[in-house]
N, C-alpha and C. Protein backbone atom coordinates (compact mmCIF):
# COMPACT_ATOMS: atom_id res chain seq x y z
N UNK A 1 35.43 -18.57 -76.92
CA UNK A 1 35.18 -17.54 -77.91
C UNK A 1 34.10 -16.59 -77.40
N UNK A 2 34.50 -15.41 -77.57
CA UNK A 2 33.43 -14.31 -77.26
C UNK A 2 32.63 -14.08 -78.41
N UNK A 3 31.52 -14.09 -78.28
CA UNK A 3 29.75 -13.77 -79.80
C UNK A 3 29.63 -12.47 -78.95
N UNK A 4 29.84 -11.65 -80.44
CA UNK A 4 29.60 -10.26 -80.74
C UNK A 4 28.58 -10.26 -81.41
N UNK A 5 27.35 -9.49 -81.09
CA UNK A 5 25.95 -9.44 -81.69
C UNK A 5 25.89 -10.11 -82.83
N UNK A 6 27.01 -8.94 -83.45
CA UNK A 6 27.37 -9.50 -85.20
C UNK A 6 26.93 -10.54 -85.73
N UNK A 7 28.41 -11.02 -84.90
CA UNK A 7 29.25 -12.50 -85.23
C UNK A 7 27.80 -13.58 -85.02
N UNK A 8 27.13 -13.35 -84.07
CA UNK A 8 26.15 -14.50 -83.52
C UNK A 8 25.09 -14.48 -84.29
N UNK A 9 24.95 -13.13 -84.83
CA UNK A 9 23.49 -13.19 -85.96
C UNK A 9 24.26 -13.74 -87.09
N UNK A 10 24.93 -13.60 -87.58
CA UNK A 10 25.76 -14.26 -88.63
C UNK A 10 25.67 -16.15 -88.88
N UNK A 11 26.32 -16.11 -87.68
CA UNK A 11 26.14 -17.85 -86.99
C UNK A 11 24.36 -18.29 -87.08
N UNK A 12 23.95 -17.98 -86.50
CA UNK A 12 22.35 -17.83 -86.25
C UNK A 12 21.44 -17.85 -88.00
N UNK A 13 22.38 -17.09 -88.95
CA UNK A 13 21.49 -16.82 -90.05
C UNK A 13 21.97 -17.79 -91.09
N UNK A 14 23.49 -18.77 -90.36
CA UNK A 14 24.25 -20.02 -91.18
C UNK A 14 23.80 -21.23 -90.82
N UNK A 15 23.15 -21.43 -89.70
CA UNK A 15 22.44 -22.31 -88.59
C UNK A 15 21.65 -23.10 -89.89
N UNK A 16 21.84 -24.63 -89.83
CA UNK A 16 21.40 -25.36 -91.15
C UNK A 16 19.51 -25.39 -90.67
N UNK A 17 19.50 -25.64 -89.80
CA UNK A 17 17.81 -25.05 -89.22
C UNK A 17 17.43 -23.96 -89.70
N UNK A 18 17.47 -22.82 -89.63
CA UNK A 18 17.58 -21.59 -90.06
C UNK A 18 17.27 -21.39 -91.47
N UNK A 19 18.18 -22.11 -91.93
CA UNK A 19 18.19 -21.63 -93.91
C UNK A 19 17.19 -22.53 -94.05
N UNK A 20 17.45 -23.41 -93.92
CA UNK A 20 16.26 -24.68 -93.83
C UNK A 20 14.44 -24.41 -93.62
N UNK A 21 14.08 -23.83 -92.78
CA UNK A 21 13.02 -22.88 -92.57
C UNK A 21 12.55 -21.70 -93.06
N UNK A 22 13.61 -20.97 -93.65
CA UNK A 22 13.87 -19.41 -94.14
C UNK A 22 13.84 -18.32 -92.51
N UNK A 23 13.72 -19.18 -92.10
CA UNK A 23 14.21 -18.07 -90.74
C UNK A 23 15.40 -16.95 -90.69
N UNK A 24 15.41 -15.57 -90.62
CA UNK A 24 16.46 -15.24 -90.63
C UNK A 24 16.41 -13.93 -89.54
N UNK A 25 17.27 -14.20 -89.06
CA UNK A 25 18.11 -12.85 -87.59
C UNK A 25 18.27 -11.60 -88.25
N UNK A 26 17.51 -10.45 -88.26
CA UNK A 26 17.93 -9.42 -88.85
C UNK A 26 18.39 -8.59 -87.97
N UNK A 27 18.32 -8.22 -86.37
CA UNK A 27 18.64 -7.64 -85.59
C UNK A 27 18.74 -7.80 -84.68
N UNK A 28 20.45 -7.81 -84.25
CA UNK A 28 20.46 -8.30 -82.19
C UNK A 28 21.02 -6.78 -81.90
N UNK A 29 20.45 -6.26 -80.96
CA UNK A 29 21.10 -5.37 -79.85
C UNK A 29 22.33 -5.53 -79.43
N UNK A 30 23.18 -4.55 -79.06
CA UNK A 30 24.46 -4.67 -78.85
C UNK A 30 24.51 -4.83 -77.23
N UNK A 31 23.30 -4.92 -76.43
CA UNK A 31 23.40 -5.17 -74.88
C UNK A 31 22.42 -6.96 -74.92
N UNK A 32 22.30 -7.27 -76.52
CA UNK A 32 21.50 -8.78 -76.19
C UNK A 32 20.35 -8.97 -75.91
N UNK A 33 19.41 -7.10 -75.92
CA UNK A 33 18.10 -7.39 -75.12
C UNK A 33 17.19 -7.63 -75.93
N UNK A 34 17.46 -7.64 -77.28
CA UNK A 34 16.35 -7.27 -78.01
C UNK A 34 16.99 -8.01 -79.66
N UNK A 35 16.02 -8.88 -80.40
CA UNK A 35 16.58 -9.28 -81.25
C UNK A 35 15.30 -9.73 -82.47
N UNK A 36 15.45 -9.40 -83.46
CA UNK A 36 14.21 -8.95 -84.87
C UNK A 36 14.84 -10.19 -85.48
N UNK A 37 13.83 -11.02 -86.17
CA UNK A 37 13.48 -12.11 -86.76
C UNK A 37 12.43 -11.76 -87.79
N UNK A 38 12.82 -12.70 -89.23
CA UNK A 38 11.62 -12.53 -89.95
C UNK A 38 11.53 -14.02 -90.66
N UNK A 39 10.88 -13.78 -91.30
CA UNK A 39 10.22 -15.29 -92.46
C UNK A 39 9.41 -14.86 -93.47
N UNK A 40 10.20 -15.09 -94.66
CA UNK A 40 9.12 -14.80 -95.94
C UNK A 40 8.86 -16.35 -96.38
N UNK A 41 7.62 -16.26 -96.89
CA UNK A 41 6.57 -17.47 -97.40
C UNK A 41 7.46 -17.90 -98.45
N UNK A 42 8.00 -19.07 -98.23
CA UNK A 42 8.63 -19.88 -99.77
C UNK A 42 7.93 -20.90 -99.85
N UNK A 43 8.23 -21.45 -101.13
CA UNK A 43 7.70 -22.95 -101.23
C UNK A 43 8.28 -24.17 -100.61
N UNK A 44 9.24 -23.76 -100.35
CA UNK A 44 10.00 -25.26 -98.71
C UNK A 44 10.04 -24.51 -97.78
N UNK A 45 9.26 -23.27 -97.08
CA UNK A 45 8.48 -23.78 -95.62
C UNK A 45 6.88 -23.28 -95.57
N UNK A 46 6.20 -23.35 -96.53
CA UNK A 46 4.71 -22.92 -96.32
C UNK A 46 4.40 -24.56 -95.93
N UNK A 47 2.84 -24.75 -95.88
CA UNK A 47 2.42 -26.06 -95.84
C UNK A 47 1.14 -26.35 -96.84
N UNK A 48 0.32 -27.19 -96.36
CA UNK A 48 -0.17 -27.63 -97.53
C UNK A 48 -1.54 -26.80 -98.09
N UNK A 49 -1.41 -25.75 -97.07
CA UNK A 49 -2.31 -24.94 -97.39
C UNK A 49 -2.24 -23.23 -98.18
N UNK A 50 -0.41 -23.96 -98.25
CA UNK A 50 0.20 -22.78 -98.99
C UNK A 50 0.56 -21.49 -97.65
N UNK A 51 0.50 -21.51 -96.36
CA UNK A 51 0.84 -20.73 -95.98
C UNK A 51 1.84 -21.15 -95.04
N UNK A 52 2.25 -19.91 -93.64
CA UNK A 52 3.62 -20.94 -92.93
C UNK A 52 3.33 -22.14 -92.59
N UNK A 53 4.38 -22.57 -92.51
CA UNK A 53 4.03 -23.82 -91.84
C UNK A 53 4.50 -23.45 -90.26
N UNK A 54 3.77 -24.08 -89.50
CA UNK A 54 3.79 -24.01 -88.01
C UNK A 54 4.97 -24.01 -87.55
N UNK A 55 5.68 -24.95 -87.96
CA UNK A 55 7.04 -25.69 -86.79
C UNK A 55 8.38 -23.62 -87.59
N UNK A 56 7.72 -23.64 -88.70
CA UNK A 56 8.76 -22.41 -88.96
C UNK A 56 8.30 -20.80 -87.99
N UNK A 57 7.24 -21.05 -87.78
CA UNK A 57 6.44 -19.56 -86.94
C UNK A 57 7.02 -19.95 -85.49
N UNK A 58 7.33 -21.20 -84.86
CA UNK A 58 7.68 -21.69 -84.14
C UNK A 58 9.47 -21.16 -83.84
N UNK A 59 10.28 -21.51 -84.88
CA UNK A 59 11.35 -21.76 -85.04
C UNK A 59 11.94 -20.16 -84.94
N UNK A 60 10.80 -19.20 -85.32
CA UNK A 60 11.60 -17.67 -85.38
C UNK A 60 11.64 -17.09 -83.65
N UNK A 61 11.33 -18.22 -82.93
CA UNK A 61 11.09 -17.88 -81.50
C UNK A 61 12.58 -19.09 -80.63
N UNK A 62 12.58 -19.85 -81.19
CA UNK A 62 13.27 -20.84 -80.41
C UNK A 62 14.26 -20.86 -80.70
N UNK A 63 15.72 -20.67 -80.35
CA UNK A 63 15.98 -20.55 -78.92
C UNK A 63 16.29 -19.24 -78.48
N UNK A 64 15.68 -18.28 -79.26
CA UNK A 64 16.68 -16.75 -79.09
C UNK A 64 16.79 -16.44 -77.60
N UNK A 65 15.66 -16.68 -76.62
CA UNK A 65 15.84 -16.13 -75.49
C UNK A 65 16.38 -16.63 -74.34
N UNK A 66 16.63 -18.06 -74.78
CA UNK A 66 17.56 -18.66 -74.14
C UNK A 66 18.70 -18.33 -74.29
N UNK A 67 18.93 -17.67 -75.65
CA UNK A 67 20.20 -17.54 -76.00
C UNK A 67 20.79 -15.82 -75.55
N UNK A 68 19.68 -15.05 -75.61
CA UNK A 68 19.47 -13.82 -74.68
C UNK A 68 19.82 -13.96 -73.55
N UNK A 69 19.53 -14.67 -72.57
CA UNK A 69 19.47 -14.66 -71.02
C UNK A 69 21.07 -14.98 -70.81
N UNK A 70 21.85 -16.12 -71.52
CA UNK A 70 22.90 -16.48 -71.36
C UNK A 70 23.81 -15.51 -71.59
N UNK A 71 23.33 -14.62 -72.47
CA UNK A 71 24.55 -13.17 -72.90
C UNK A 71 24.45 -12.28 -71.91
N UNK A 72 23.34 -12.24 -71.46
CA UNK A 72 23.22 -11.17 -70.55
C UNK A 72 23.19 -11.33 -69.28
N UNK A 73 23.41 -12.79 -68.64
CA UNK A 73 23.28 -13.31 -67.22
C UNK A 73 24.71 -13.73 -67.34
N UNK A 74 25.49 -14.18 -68.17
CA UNK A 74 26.84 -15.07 -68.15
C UNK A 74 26.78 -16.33 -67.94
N UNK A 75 28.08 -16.63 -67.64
CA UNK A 75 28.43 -18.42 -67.41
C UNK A 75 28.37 -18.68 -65.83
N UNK A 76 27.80 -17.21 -65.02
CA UNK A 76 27.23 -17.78 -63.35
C UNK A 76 26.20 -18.10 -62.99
N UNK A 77 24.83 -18.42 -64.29
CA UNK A 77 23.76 -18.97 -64.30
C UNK A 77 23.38 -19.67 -65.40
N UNK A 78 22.67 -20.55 -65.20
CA UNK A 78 22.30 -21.77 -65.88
C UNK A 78 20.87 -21.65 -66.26
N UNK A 79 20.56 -21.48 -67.90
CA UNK A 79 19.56 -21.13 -68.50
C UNK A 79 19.30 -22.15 -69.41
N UNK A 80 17.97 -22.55 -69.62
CA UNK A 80 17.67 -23.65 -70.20
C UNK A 80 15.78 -23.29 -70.46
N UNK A 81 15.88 -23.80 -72.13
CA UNK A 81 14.49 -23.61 -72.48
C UNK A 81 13.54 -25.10 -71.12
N UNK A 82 12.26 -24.66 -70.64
CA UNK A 82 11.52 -25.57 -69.61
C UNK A 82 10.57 -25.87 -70.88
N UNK A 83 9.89 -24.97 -71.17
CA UNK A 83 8.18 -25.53 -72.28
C UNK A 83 8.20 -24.03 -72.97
N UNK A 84 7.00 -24.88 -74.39
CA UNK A 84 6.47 -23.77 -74.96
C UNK A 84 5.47 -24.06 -75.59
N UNK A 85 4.55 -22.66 -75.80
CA UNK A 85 3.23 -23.12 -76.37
C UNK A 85 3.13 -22.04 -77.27
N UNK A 86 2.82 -22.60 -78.09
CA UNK A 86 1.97 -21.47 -79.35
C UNK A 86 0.49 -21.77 -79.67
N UNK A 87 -0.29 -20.27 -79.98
CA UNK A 87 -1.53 -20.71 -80.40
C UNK A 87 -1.33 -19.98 -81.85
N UNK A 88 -2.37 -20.02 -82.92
CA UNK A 88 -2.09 -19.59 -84.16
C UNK A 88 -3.11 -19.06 -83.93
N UNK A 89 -3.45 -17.62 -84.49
CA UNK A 89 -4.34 -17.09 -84.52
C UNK A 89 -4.84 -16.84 -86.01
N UNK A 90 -4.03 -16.52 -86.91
CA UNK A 90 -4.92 -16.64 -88.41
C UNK A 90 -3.65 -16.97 -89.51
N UNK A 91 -3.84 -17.75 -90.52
CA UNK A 91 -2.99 -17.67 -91.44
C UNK A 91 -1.32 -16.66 -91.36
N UNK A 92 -0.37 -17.71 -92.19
CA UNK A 92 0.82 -16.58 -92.14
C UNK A 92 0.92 -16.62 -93.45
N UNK A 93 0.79 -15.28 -94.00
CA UNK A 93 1.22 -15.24 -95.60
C UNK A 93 2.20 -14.08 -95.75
N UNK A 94 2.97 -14.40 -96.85
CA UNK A 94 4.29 -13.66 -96.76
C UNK A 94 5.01 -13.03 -96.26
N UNK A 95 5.78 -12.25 -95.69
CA UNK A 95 6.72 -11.64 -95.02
C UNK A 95 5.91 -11.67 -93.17
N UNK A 96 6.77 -12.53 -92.17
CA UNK A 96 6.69 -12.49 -91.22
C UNK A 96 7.90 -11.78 -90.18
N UNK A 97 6.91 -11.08 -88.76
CA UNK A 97 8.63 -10.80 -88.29
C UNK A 97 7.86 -10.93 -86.84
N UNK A 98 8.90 -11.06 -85.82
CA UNK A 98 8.65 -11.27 -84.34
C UNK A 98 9.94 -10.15 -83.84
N UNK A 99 9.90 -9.63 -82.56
CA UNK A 99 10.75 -8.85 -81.42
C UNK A 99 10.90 -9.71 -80.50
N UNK A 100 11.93 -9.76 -79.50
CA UNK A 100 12.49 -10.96 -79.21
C UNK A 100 12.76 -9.97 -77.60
N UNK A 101 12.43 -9.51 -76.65
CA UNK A 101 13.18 -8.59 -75.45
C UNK A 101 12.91 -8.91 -74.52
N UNK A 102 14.12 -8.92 -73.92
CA UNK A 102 14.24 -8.83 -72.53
C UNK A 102 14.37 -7.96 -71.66
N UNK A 103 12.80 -6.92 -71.09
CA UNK A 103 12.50 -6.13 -70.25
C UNK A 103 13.77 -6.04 -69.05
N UNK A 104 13.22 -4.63 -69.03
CA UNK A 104 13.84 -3.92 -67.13
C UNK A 104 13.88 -4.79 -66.27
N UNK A 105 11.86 -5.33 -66.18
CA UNK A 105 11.15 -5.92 -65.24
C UNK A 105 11.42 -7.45 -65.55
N UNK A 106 11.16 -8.03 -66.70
CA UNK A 106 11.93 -9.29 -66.88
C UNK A 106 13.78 -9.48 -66.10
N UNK A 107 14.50 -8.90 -66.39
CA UNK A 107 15.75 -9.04 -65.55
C UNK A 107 15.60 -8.63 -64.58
N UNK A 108 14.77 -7.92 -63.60
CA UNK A 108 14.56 -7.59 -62.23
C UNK A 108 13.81 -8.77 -61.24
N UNK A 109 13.31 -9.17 -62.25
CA UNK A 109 12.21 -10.69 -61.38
C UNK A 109 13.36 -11.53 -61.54
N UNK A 110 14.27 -11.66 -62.24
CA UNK A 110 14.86 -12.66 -62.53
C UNK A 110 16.05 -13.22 -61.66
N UNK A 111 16.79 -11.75 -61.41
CA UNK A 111 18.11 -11.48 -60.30
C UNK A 111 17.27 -11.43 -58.96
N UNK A 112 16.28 -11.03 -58.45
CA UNK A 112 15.52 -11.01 -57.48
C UNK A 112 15.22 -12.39 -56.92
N UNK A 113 14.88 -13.12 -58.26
CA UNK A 113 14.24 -14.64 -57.89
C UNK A 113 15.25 -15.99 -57.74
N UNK A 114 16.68 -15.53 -58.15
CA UNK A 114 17.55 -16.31 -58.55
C UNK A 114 19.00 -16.02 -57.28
N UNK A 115 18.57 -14.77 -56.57
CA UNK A 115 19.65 -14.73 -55.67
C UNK A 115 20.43 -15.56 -55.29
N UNK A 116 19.56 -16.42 -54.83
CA UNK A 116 19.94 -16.92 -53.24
C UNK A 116 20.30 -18.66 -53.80
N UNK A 117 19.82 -18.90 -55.40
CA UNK A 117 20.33 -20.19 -55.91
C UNK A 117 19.20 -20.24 -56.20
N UNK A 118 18.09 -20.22 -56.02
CA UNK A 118 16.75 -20.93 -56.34
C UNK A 118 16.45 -20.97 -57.44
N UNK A 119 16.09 -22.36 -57.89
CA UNK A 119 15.88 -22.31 -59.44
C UNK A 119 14.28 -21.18 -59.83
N UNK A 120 13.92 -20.98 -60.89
CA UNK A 120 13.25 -20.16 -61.49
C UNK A 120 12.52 -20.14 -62.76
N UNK A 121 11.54 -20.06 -62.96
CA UNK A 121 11.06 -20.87 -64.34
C UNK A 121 10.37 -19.19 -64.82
N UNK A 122 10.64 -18.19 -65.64
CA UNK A 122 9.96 -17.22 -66.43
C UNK A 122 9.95 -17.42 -67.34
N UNK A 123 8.54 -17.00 -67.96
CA UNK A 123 7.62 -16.60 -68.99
C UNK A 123 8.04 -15.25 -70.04
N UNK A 124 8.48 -15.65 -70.81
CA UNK A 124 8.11 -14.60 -71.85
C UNK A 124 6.96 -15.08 -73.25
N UNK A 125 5.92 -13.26 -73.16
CA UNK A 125 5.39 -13.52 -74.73
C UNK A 125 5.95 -12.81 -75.58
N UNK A 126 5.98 -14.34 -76.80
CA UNK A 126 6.34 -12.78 -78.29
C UNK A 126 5.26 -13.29 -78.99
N UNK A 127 4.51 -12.11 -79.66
CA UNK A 127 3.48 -12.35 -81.04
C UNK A 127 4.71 -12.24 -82.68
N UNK A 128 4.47 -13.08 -83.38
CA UNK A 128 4.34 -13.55 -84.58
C UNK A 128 3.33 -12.57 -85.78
N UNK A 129 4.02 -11.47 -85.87
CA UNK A 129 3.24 -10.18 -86.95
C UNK A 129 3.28 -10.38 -88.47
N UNK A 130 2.14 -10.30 -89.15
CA UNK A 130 2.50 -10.28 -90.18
C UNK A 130 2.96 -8.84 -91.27
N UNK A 131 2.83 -8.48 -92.54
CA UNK A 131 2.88 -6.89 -92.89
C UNK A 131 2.07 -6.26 -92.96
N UNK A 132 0.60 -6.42 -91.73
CA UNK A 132 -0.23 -5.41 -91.87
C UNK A 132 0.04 -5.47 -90.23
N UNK A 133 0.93 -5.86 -89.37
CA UNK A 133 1.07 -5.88 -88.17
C UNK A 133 0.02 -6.69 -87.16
N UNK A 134 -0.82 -7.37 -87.82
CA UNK A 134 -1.82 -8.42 -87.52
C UNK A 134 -0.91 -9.85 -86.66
N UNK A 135 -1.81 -10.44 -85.46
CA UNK A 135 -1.38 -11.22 -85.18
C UNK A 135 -1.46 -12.35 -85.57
N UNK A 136 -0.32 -13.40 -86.02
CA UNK A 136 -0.51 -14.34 -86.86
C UNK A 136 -0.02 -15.62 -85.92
N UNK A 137 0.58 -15.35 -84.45
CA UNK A 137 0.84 -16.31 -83.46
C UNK A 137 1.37 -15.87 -82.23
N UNK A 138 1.02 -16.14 -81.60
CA UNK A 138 1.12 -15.94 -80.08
C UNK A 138 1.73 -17.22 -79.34
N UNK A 139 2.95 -16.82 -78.96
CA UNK A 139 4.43 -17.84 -78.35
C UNK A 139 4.40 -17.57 -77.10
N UNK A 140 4.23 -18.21 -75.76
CA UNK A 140 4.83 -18.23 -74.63
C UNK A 140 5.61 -19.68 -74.25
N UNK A 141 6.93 -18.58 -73.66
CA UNK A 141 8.08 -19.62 -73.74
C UNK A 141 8.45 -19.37 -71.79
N UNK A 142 8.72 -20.82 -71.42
CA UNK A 142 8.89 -20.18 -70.13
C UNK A 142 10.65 -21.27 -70.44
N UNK A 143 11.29 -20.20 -69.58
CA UNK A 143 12.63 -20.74 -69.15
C UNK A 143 12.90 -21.15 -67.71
N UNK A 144 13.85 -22.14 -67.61
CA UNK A 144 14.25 -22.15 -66.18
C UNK A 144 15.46 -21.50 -66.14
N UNK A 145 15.65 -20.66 -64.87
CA UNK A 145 16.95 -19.95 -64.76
C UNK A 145 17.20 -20.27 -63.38
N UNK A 146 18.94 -20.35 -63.01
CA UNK A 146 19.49 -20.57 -61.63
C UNK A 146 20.80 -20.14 -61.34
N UNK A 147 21.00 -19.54 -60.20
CA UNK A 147 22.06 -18.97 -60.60
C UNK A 147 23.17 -19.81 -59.73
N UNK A 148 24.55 -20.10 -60.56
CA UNK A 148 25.16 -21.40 -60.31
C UNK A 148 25.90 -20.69 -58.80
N UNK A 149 25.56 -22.32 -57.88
CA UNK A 149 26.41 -21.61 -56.46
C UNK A 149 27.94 -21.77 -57.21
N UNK A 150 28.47 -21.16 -56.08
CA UNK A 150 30.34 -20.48 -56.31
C UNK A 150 31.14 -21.83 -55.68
N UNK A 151 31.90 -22.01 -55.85
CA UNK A 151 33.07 -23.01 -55.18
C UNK A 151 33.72 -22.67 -54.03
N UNK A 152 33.67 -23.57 -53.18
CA UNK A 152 34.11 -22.85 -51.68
C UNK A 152 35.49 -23.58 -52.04
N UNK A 153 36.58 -22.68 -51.79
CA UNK A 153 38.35 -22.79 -51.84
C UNK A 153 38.40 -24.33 -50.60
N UNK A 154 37.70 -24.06 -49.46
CA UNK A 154 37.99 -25.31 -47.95
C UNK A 154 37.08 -26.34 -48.25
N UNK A 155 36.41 -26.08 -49.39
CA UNK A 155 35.22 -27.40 -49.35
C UNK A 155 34.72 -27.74 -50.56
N UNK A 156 33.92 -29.16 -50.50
CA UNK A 156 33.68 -29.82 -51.87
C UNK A 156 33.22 -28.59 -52.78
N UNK A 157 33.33 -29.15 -53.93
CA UNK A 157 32.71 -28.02 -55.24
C UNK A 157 31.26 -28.63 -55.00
N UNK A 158 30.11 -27.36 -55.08
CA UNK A 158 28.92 -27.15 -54.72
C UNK A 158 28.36 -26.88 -56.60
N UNK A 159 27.80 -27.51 -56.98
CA UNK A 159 27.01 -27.31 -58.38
C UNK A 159 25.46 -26.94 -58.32
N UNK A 160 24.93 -26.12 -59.05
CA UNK A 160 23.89 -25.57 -59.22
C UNK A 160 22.90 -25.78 -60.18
């Protein structure tokens, strides 16, 4: 099956994680590079301090850019979340949103670094805004990327 921006934010906003958190996909790009997330404060995902709860400020980040790289690299490289870290910088109270992109220079390090097969581990940051555009978390996510060797027709199949 081919995921049309649409179709995948759709999927993405039915995702039992998703509703579950109040996470919701409000905008994918029609080239995959770029994709808007928000979170308003409910009472099943604040915490006990009445504001987000962590694992949901978390959740408006994970897995979009894994899921980015795969739309926009294809099924000839192999993308997989490696680690991630968040720091919180102040309270999240009501309406949250994050930008989700994948730079010029991000896909240029990436095809550059991945030529020749070599696996590859990049870094992206996204900040966690609240509605005065204040930072409310700071996400770096690093991925591993590789780009899968090809099958030689005279010789064993070579996996990547």
């Amino acid at each position: 099956m081919k995921w049309t921006p649409a179709l995948f934010r759709l999927a993405l906003n039915l995702y039992g994680p998703y509703l579950g958190a109040g996470v919701k996909v409000t905008h994918i790009s029609q080239d995959w590079r770029e994709i808007h997330v928000c979170l308003r404060l409910r009472w099943y995902n604040q915490n006990i301090k009445k504001v987000h709860f962590g694992g949901s400020l978390y959740a408006m980040v994970d897995p979009h850019l894994m899921l980015m790289l795969m739309q926009i690299l294809g099924k000839g490289y192999r993308v997989w979340d490696s680690s991630a870290n968040i720091d919180f910088i102040k309270p999240g109270q009501g309406k949250v949103t994050c930008i989700l992109t994948v730079s010029d220079d991000d896909l240029t390090q990436i095809l550059k670094a991945t030529q020749d097969g070599a696996k590859y581990f990049h870094t992206f940051s996204v900040n966690v805004l609240d509605q005065d555009s204040d930072i409310v978390a700071k996400v770096k996510k690093v991925l591993y990327i590789k780009k899968k060797q090809s099958r030689h027709p005279n010789g064993p199949d070579r996996k990547g």
